[in-house]
N, C-alpha and C. Protein backbone atom coordinates (compact mmCIF):
# COMPACT_ATOMS: atom_id res chain seq x y z
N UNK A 1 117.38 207.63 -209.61
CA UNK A 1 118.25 208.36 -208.70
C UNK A 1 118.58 207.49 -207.49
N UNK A 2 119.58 207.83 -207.02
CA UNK A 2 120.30 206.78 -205.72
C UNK A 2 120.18 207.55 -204.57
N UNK A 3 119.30 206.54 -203.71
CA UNK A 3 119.04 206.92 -202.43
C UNK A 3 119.54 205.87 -201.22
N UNK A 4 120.35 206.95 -200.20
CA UNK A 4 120.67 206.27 -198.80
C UNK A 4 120.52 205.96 -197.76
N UNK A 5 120.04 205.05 -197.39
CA UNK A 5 119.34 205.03 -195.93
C UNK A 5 120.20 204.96 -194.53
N UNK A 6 119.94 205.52 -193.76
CA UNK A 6 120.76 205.22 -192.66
C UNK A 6 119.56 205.26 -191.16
N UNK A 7 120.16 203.87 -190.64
CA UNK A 7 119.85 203.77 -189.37
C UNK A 7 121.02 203.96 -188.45
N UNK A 8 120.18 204.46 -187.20
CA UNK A 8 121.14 204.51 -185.89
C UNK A 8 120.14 203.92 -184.95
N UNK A 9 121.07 202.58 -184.27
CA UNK A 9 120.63 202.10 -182.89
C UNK A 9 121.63 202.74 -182.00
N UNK A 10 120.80 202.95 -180.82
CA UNK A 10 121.72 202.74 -179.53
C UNK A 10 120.42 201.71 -178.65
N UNK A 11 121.57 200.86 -178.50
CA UNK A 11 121.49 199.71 -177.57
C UNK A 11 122.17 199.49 -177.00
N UNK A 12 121.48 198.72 -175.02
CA UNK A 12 121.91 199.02 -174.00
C UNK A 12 122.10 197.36 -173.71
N UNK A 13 123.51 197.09 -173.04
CA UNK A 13 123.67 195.99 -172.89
C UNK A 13 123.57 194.81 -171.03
N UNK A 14 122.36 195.29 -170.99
CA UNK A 14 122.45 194.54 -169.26
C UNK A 14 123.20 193.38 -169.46
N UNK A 15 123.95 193.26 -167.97
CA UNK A 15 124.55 191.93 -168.27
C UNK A 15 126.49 191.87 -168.39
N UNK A 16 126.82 192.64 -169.44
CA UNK A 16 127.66 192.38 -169.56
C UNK A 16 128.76 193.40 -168.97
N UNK A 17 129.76 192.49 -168.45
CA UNK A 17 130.60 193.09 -167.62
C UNK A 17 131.75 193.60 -168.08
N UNK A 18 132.71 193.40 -169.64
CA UNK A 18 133.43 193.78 -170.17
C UNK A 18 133.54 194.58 -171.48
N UNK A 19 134.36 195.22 -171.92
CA UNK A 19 134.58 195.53 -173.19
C UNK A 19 134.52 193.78 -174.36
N UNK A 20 135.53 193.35 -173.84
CA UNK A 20 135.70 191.76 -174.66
C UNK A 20 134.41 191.23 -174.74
N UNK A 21 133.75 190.99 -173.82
CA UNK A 21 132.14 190.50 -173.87
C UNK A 21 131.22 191.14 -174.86
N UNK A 22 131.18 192.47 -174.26
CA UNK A 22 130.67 193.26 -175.67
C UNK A 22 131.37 193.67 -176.63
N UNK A 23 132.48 193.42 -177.37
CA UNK A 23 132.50 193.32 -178.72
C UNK A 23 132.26 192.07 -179.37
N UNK A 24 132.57 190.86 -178.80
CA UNK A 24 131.88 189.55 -179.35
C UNK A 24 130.12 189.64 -179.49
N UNK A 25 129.49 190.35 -178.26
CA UNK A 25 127.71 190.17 -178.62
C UNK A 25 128.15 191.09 -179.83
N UNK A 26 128.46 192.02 -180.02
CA UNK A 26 128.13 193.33 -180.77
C UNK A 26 128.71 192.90 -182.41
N UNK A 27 129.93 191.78 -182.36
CA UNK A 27 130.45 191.72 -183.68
C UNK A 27 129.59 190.65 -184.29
N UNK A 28 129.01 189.79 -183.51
CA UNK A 28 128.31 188.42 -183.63
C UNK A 28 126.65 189.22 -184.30
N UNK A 29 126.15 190.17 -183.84
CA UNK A 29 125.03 190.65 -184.07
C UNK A 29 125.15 191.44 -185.43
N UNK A 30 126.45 192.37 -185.68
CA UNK A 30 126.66 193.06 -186.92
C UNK A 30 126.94 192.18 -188.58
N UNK A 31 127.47 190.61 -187.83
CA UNK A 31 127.69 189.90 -188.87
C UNK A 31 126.23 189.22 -189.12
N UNK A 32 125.40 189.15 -188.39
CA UNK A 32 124.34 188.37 -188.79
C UNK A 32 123.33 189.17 -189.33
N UNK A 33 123.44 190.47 -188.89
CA UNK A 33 122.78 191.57 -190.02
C UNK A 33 122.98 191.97 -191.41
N UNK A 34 124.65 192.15 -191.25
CA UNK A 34 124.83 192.34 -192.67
C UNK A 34 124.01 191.11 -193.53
N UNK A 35 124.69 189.68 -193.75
CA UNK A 35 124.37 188.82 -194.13
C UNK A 35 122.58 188.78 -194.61
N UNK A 36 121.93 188.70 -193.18
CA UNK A 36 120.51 188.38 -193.75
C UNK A 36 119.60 189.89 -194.30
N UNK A 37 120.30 191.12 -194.38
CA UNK A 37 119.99 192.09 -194.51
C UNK A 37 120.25 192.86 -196.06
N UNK A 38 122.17 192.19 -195.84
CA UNK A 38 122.06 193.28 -197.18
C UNK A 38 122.66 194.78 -196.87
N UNK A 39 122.98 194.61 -195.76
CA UNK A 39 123.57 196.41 -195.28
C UNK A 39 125.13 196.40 -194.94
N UNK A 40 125.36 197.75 -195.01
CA UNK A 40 126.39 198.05 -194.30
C UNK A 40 126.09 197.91 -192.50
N UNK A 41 127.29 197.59 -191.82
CA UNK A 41 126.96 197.73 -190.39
C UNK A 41 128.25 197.80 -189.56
N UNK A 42 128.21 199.00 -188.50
CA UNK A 42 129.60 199.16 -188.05
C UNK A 42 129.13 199.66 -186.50
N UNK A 43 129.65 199.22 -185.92
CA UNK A 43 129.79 199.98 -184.28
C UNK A 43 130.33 201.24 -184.55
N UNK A 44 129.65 202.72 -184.15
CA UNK A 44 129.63 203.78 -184.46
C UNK A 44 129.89 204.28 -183.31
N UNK A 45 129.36 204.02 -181.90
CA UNK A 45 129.16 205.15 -181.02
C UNK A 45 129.18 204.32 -179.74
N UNK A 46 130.01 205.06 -179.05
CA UNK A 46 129.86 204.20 -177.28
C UNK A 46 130.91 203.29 -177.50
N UNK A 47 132.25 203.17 -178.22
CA UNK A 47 132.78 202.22 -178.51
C UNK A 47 133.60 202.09 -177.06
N UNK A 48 133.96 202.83 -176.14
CA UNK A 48 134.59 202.34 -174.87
C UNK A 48 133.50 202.47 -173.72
N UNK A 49 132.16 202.39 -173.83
CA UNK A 49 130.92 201.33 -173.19
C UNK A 49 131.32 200.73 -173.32
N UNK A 50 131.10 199.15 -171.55
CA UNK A 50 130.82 197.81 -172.10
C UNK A 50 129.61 197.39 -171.83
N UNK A 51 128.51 198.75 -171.54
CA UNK A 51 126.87 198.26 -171.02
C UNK A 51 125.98 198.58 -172.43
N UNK A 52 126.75 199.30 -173.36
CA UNK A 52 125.95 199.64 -174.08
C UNK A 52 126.92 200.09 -175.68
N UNK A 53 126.16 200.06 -176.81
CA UNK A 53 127.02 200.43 -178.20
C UNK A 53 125.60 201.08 -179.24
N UNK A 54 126.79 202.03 -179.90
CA UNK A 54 125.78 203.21 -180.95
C UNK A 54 126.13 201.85 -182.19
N UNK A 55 125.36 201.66 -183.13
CA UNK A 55 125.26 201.08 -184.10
C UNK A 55 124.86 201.83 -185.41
N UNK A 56 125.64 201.45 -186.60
CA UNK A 56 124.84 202.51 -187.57
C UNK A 56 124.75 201.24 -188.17
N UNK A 57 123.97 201.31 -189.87
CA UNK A 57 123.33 200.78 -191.21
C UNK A 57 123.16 201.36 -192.06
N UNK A 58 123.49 200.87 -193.08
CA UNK A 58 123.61 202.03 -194.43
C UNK A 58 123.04 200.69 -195.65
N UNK A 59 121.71 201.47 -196.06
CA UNK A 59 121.26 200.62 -197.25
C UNK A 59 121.14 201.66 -198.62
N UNK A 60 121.34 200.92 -199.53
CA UNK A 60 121.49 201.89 -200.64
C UNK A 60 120.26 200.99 -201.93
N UNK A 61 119.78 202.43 -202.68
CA UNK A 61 118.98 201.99 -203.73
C UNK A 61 117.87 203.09 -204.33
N UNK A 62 117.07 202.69 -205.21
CA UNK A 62 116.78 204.11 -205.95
C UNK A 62 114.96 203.94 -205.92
N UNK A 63 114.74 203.37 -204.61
CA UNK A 63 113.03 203.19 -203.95
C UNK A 63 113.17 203.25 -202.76
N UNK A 64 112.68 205.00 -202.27
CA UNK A 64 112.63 205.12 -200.62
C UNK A 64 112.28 204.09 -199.62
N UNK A 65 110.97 203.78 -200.18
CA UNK A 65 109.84 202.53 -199.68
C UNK A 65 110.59 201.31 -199.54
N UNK A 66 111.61 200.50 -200.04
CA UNK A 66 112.65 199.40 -200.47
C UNK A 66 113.47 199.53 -199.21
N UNK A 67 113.98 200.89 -199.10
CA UNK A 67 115.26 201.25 -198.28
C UNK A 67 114.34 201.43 -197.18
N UNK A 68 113.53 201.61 -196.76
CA UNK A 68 112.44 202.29 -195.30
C UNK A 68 112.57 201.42 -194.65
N UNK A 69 111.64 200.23 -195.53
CA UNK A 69 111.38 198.48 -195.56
C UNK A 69 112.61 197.97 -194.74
N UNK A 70 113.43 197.88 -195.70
CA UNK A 70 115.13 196.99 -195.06
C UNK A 70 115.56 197.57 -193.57
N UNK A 71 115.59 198.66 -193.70
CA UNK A 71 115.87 199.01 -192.23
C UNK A 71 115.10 198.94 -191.18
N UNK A 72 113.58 199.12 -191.24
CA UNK A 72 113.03 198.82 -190.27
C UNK A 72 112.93 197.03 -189.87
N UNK A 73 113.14 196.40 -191.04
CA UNK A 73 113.58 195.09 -190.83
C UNK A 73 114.63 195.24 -189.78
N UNK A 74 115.69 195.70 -189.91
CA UNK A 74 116.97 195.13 -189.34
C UNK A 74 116.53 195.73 -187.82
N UNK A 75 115.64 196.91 -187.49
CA UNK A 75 115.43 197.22 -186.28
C UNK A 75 114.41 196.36 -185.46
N UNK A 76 113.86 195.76 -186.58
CA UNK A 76 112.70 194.96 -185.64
C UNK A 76 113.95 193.74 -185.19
N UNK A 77 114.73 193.62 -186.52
CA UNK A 77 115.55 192.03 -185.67
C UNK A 77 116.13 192.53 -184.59
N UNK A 78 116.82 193.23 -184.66
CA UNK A 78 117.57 194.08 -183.51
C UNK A 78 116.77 193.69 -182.04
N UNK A 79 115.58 194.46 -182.19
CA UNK A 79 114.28 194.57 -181.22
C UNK A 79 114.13 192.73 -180.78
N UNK A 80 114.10 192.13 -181.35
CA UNK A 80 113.89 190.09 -181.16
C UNK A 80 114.83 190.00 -180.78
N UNK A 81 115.89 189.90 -181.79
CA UNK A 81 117.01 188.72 -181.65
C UNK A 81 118.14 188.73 -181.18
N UNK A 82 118.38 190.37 -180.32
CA UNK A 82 119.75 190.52 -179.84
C UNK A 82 119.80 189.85 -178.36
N UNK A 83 120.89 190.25 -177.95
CA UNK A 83 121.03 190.24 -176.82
C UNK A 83 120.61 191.77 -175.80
N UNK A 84 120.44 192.78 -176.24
CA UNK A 84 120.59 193.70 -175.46
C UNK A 84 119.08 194.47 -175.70
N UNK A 85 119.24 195.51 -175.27
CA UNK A 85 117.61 196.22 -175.43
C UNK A 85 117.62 197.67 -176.16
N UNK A 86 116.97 197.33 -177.19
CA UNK A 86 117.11 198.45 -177.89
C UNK A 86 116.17 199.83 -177.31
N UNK A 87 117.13 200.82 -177.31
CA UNK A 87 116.58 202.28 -176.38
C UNK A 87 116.00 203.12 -177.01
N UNK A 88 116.43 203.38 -178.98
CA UNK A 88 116.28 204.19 -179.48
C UNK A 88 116.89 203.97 -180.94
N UNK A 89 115.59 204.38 -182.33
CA UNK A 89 116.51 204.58 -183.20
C UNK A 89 116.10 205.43 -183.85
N UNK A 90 116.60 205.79 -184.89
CA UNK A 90 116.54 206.99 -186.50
C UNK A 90 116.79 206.11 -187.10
N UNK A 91 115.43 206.42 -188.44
CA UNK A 91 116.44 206.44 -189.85
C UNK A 91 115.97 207.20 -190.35
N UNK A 92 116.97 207.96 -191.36
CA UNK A 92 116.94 208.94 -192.41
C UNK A 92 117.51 208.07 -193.81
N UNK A 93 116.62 209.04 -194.74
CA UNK A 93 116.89 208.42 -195.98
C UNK A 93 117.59 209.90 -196.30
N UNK A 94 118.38 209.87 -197.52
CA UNK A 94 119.43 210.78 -198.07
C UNK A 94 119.29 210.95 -199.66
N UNK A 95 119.08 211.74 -199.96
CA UNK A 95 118.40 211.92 -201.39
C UNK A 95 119.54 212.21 -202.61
């Protein structure tokens, strides 16, 4: 059976003073997730913030534990390797 995972970040961006600024951190961070991840990834929420952006992730597959795994991956990178500070996330899996 096929199961969906979804994460939501919201992350807060000190620092930056524009919209233009933050869609380059924010597009630069979504491309380097997809890639080493394997997910879907789209700026979801806060899109006219320029201190801060809602982020979603969508992993798909038919082992909860697989899909749990991948996403809390992408939140720990999130948590290291961004630029901004992560405030808060969910994930739900979808049955």
């Amino acid at each position: 059976m096929t199961r969906v995972g979804v994460l939501e970040v919201r992350l807060e961006l000190p620092g930056v003073r524009s919209l233009k600024e933050k869609r380059g951190i924010v597009k630069g961070l979504l491309e380097r997730i997809r890639h080493r991840f394997e997910v879907a990834a789209a700026e979801v929420d806060a899109l006219d913030r320029w201190d801060g952006a809602g982020l979603g992730f969508a992993a798909v597959g038919n082992e909860v534990a697989v899909i749990q795994s991948r996403l809390q991956k992408v939140a720990n990178y999130i948590e290291t390797e961004s630029e901004g500070v992560m405030v808060d996330y969910r994930v739900e899996i979808v049955t």
